[in-house]
Protein backbone atom coordinates (compact mmCIF):
# COMPACT_ATOMS: atom_id res chain seq x y z
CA UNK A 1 -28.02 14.50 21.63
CA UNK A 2 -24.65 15.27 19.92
CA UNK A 3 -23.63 11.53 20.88
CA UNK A 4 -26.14 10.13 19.27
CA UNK A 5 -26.00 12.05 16.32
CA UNK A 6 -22.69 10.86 15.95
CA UNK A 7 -23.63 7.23 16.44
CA UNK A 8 -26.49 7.88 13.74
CA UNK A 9 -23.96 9.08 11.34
CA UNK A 10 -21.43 6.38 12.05
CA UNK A 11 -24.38 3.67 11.16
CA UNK A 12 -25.71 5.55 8.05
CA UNK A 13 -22.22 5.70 6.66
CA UNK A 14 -21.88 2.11 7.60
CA UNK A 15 -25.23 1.56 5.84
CA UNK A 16 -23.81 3.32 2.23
CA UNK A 17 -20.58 1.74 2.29
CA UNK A 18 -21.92 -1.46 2.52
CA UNK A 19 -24.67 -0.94 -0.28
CA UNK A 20 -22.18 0.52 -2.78
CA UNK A 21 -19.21 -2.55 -1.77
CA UNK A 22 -18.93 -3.95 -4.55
CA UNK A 23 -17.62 -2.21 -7.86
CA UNK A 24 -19.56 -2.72 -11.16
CA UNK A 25 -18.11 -6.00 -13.26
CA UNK A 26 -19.39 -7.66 -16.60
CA UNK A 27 -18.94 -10.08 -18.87
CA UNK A 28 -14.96 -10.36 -20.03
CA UNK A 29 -14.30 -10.26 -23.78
CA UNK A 30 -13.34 -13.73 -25.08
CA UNK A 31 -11.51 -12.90 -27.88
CA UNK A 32 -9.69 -10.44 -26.25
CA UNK A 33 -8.67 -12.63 -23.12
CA UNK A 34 -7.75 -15.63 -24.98
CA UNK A 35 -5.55 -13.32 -26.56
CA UNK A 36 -4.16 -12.06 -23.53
CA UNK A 37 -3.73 -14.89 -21.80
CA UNK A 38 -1.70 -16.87 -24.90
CA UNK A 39 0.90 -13.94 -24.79
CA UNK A 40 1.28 -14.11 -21.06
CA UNK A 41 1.87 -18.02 -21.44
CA UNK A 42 4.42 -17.46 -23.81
CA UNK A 43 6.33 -16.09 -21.69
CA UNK A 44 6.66 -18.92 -19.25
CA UNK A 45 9.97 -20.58 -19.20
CA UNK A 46 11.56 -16.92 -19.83
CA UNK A 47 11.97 -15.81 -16.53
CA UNK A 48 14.86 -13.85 -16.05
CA UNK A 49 16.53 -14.10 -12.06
CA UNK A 50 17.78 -11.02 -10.98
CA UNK A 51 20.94 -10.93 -8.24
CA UNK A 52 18.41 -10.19 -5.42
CA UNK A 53 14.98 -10.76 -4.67
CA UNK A 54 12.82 -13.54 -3.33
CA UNK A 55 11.52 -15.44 -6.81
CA UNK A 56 8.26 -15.44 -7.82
CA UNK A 57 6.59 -18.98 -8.86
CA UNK A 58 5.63 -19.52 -12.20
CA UNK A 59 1.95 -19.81 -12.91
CA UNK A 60 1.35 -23.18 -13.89
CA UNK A 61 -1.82 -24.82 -15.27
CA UNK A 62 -4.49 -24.53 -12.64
CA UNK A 63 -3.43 -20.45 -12.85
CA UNK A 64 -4.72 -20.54 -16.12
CA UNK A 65 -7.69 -22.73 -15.88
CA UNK A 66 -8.82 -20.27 -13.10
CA UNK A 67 -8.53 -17.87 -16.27
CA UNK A 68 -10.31 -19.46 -18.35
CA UNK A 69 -13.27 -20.56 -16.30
CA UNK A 70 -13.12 -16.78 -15.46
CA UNK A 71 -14.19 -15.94 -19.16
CA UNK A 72 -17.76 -17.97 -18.64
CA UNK A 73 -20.23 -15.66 -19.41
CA UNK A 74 -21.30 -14.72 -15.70
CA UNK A 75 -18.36 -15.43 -13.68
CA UNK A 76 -18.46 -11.71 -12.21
CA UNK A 77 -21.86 -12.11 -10.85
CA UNK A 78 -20.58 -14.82 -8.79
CA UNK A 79 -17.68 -12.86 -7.15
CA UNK A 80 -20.49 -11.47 -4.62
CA UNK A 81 -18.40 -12.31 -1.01
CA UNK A 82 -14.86 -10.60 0.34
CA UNK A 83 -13.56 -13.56 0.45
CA UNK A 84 -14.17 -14.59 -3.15
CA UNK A 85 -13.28 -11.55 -4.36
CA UNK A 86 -10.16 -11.38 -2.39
CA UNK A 87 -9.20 -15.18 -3.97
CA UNK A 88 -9.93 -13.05 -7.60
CA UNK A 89 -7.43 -10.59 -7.28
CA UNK A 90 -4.74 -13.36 -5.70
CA UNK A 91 -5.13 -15.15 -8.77
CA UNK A 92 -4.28 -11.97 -10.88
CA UNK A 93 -1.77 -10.55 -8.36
CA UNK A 94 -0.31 -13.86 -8.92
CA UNK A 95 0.69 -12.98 -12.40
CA UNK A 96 1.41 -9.08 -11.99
CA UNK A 97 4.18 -10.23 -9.30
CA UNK A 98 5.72 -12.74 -11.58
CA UNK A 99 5.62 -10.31 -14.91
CA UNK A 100 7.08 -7.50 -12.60
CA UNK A 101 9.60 -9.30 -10.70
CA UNK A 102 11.02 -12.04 -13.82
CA UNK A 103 9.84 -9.69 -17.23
CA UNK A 104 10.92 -6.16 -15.70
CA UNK A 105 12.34 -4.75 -18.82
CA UNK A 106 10.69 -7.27 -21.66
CA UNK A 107 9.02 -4.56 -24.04
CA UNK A 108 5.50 -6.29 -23.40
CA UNK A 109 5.54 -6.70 -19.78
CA UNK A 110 3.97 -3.04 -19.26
CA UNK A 111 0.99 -3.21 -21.56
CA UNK A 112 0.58 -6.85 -20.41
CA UNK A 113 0.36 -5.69 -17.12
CA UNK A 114 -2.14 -2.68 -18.04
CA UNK A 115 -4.14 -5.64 -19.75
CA UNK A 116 -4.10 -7.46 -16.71
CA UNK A 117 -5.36 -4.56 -14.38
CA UNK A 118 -8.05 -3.86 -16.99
CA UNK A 119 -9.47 -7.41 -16.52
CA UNK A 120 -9.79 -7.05 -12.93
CA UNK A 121 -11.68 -3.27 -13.39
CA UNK A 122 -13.85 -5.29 -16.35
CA UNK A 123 -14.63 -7.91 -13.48
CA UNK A 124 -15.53 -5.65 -11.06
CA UNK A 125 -12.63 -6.24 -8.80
CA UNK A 126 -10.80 -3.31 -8.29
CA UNK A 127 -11.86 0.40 -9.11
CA UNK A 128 -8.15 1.36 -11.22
CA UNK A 129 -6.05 -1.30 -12.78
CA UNK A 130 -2.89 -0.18 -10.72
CA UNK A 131 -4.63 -1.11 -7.66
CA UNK A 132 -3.98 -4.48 -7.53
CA UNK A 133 -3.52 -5.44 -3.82
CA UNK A 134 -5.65 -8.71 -2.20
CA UNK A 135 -7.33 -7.16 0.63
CA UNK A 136 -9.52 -4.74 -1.12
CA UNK A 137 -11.44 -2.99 1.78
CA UNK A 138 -14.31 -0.95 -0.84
CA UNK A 139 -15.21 1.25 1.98
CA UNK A 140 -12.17 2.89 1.94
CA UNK A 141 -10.95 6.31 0.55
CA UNK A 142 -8.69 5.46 -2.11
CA UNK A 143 -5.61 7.37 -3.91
CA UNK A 144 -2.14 6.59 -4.69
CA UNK A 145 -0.97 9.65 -3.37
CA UNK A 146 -1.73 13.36 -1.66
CA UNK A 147 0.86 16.01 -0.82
CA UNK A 148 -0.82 18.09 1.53
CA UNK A 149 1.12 21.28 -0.14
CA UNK A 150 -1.40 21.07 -3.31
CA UNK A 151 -4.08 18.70 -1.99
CA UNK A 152 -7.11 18.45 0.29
CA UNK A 153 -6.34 15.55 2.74
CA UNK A 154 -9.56 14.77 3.77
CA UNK A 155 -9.18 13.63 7.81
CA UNK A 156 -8.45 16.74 9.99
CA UNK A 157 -6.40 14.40 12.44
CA UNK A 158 -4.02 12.97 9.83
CA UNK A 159 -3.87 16.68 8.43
CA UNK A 160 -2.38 17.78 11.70
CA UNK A 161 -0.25 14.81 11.73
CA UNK A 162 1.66 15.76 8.37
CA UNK A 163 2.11 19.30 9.73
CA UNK A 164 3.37 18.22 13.25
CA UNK A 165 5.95 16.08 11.94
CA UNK A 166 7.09 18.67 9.12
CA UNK A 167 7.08 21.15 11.76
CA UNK A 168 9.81 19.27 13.76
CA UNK A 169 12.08 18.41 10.87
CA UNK A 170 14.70 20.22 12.02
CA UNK A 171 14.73 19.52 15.79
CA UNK A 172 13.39 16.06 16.32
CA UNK A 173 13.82 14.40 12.59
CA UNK A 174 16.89 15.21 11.20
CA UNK A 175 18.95 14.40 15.12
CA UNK A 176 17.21 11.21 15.09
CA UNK A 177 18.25 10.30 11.29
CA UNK A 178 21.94 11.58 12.44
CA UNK A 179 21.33 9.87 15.63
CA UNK A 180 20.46 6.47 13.45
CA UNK A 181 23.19 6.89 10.86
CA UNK A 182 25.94 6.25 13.76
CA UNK A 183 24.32 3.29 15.81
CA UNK A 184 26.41 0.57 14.68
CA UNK A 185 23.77 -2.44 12.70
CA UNK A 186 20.73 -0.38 13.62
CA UNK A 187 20.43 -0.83 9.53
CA UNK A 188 19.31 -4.29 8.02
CA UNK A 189 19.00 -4.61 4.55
CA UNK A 190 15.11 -4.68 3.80
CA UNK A 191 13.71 -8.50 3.91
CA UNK A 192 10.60 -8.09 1.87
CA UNK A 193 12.32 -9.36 -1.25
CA UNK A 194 11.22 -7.01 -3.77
CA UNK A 195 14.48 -5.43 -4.69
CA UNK A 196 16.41 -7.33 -7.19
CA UNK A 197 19.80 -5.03 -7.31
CA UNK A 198 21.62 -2.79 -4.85
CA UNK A 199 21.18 -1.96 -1.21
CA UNK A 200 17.65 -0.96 0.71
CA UNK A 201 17.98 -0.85 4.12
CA UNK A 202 15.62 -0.14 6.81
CA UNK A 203 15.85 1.18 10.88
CA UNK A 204 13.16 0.49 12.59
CA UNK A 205 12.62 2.59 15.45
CA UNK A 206 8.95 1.54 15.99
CA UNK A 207 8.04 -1.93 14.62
CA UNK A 208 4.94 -2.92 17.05
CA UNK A 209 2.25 -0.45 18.04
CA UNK A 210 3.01 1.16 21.05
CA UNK A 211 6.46 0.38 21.45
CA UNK A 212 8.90 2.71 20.91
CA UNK A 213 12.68 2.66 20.97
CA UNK A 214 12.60 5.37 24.08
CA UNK A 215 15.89 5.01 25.42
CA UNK A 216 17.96 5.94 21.81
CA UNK A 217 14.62 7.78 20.57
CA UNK A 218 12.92 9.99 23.22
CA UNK A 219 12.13 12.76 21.05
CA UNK A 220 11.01 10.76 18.00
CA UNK A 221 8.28 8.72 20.24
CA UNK A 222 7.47 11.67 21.81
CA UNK A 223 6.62 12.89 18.64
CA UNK A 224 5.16 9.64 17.14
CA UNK A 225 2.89 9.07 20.21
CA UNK A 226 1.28 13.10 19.53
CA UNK A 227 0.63 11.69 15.61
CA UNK A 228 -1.13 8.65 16.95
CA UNK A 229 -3.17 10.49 19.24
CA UNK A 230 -4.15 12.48 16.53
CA UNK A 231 -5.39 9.97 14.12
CA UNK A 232 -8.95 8.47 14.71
CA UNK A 233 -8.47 4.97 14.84
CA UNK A 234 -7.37 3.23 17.96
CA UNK A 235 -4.17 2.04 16.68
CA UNK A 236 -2.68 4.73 14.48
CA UNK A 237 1.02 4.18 14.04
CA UNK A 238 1.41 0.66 13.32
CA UNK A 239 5.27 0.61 12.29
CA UNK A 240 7.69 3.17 11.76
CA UNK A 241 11.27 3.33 10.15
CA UNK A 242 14.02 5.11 8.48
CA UNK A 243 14.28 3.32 4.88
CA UNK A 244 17.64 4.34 2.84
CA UNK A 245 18.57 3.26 -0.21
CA UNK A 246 21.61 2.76 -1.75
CA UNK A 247 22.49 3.63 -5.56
CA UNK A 248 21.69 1.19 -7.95
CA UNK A 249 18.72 -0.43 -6.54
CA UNK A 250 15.85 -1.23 -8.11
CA UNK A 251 12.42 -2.23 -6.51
CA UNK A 252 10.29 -3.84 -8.39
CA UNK A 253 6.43 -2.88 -9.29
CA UNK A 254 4.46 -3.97 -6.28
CA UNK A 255 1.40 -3.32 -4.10
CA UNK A 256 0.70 -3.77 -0.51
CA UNK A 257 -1.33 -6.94 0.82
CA UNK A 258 -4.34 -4.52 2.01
CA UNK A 259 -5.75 -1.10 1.50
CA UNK A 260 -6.41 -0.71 5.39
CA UNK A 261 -3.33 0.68 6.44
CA UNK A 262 -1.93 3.26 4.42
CA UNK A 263 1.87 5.20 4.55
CA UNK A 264 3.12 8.49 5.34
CA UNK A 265 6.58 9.18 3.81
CA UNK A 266 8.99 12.20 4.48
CA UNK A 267 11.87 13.40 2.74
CA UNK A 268 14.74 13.37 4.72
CA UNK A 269 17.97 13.04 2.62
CA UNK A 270 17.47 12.79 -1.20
CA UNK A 271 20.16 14.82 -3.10
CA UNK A 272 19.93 13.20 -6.10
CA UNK A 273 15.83 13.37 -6.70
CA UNK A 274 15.27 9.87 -6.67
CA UNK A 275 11.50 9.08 -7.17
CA UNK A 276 8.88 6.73 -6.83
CA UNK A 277 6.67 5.88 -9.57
CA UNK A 278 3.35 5.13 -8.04
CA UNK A 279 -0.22 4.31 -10.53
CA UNK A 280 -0.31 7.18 -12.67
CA UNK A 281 1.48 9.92 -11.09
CA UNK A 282 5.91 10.04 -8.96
CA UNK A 283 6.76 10.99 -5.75
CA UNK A 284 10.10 12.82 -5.44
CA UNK A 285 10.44 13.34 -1.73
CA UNK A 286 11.88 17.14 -0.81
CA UNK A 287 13.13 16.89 2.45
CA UNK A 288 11.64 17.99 5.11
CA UNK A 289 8.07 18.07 3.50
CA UNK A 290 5.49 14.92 4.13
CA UNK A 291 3.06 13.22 1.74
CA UNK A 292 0.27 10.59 1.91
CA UNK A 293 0.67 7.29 0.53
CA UNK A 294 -1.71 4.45 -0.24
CA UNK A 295 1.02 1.84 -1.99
CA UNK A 296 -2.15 -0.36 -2.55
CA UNK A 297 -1.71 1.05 -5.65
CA UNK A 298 1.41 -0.47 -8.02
CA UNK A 299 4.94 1.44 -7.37
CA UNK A 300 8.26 0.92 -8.32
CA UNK A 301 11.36 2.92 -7.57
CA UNK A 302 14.85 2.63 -9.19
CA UNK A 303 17.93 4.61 -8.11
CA UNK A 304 20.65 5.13 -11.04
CA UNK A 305 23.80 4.01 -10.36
CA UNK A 306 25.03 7.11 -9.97
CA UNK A 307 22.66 9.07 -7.62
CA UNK A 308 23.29 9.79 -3.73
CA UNK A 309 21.81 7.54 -1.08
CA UNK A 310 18.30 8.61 -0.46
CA UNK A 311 16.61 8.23 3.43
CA UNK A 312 13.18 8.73 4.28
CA UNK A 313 11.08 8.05 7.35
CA UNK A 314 8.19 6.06 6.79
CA UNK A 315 5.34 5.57 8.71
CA UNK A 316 2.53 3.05 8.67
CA UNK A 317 -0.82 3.98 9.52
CA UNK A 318 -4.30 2.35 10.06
CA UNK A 319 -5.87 3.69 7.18
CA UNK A 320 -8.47 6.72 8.86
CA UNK A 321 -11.40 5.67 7.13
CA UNK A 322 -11.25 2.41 9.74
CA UNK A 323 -12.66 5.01 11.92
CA UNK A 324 -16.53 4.40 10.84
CA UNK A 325 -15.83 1.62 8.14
CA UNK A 326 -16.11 -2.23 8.53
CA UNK A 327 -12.38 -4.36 8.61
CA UNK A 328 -11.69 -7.22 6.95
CA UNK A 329 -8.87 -9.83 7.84
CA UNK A 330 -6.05 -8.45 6.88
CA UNK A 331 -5.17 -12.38 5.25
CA UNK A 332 -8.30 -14.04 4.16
CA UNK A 333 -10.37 -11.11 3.72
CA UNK A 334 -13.35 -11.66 4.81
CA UNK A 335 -16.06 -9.53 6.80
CA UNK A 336 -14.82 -8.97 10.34
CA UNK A 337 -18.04 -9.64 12.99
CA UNK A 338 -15.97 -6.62 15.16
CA UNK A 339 -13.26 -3.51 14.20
CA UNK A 340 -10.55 -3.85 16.19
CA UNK A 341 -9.42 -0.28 14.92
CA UNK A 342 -13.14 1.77 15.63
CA UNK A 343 -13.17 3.81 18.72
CA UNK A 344 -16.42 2.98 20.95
CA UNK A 345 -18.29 5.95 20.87
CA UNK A 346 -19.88 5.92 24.58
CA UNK A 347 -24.12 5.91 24.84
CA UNK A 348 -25.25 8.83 27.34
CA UNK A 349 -28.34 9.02 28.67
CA UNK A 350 -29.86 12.12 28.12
């Protein structure tokens, strides 16, 4: 009976998410977004290329045509698939990426951007204007961030997660990051292209599920494999790494591709506070303590010239809610036929 209680509950919340997909859109303001789009146009041609950092293209005149048949009175009832609603948000992301990553520092680039976002929410594309990512799974639990010291983290697996790893900080952490520090190139500079000064470096000590760097590891993948046994999805731990940053570096605002995997970050060196400026709230990571991250949401990080080298260890995780949801493809975005990520709950006769 308890099985298929479970099974029952699995479908009904199956059955909600999928009513309530889609957020609420309307009509766009003409005015308003002929306005908005004429100030981010004059800005083309002013791109500014930072020493570092993979360049962003221009938008060029089918981005804006896409704009302005966007206005028509009833566009938003027409964004009714994932996969049309997942080409809407590339077509803004578009844009964000190239005000953040060629206009960081114009005065208008911020309230151009908060324009932006609020065209997306007014569309019924997103639910906050920071969360600009692609693959927008709206079954998900969403939040830019949860320290489990002052909030409720809502899966009991992940919550025993966050306290396992805090609770070996000191024996299996902190002799790995010392362990890391001295293996000679174990550090490459991170290739992702969205810092545009300084050094950000990454160690990857698990980059594919399952497979962990044992032999110069044992205790960390000890510990990693206990986190993903703990989480309910089938593949928990995706990736994980040391990530230190030098000073001086500056990360540009950016979001993940998808909401379905989310991050858990913990402080392991940071002397100098640096912090991470994430939607509407930071992140300063303490060391030893753990938080929740869903970098979904738009986050940026700059460390002054003069502050210490910062290291945490970052983990990425199938985001829990994959448990009972429905997945989309994690680059077109449409409705997956099967969840690669739900465990198979097993049918008992009674």
């Amino acid at each position: 009976m308890k099985c298929f209680l479970v099974i029952a509950v699995h479908m009904r919340m199956q059955s909600l998410a999928t009513e309530l997909r889609a957020y609420a859109g309307s009509d766009l303001d003409a005015k308003e977004d002929k306005q908005l789009v004429k100030e981010l146009k004059s800005l083309v041609g002013k791109e500014v290329q930072w020493p570092k950092g993979e360049p962003n293209d221009t938008p060029d005149r089918g981005t804006w045509k896409w704009f302005a048949a966007s206005r028509a009175p009833g566009f938003h009832k027409t964004l009714v698939s994932n996969r049309s609603r997942t080409e809407a948000r590339a077509q803004h992301v578009h844009v964000f990426e190239w005000l953040a990553r060629h206009h960081r520092g114009v005065a208008v680039q911020p309230e151009l951007s908060a324009r932006l976002g609020h065209r997306m929410v007014r569309l019924g594309l997103i639910p906050h204007r920071r969360q600009w990512c692609e693959i927008l799974n709206e079954q998900l639990a969403s939040f830019p961030l949860k320290d489990p010291a002052v909030d409720e983290i809502p899966w009991p697996g992940l919550r025993d997660a966050l306290q396992w790893l805090e609770g070996n900080f000191t024996n299996v952490m902190l002799p790995a990051y010392e362990r890391s520090y001295q293996m000679e190139n174990f550090y490459q500079e991170h290739n992702e292209g969205i810092h545009v000064t300084g050094q950000w470096e990454a160690a990857y000590f698990l980059s594919h599920p399952k497979k962990c760097k044992t032999a110069d590891f044992p205790e960390m993948c000890k510990l990693l494999n206990d986190v993903d046994g703990a989480l309910p999805t089938t593949v928990g731990v995706q990736q994980a790494r040391f990530a230190r940053m030098q000073p001086g570096t500056i990360v540009v605002e950016h979001t993940a591709d998808t909401n379905q995997r989310i991050k858990i970050h913990c402080g392991v060196v940071n002397p100098s506070g640096v912090t991470m400026e994430i939607a509407d709230t930071k992140l300063t990571w303490q060391e030893g303590r753990c938080y929740v991250v869903d970098d979904s949401y738009a986050h940026s990080i700059e460390a002054k010239s003069d502050a210490a080298a910062r290291t945490i260890l970052e983990l990425k995780i199938t985001h829990p809610d994959l448990a009972w949801a429905q997945a989309l493809h994690d680059d077109e975005g449409h409705l997956l036929e099967r969840n690669p990520y739900r465990k198979l709950v097993e049918r008992k006769e009674l």
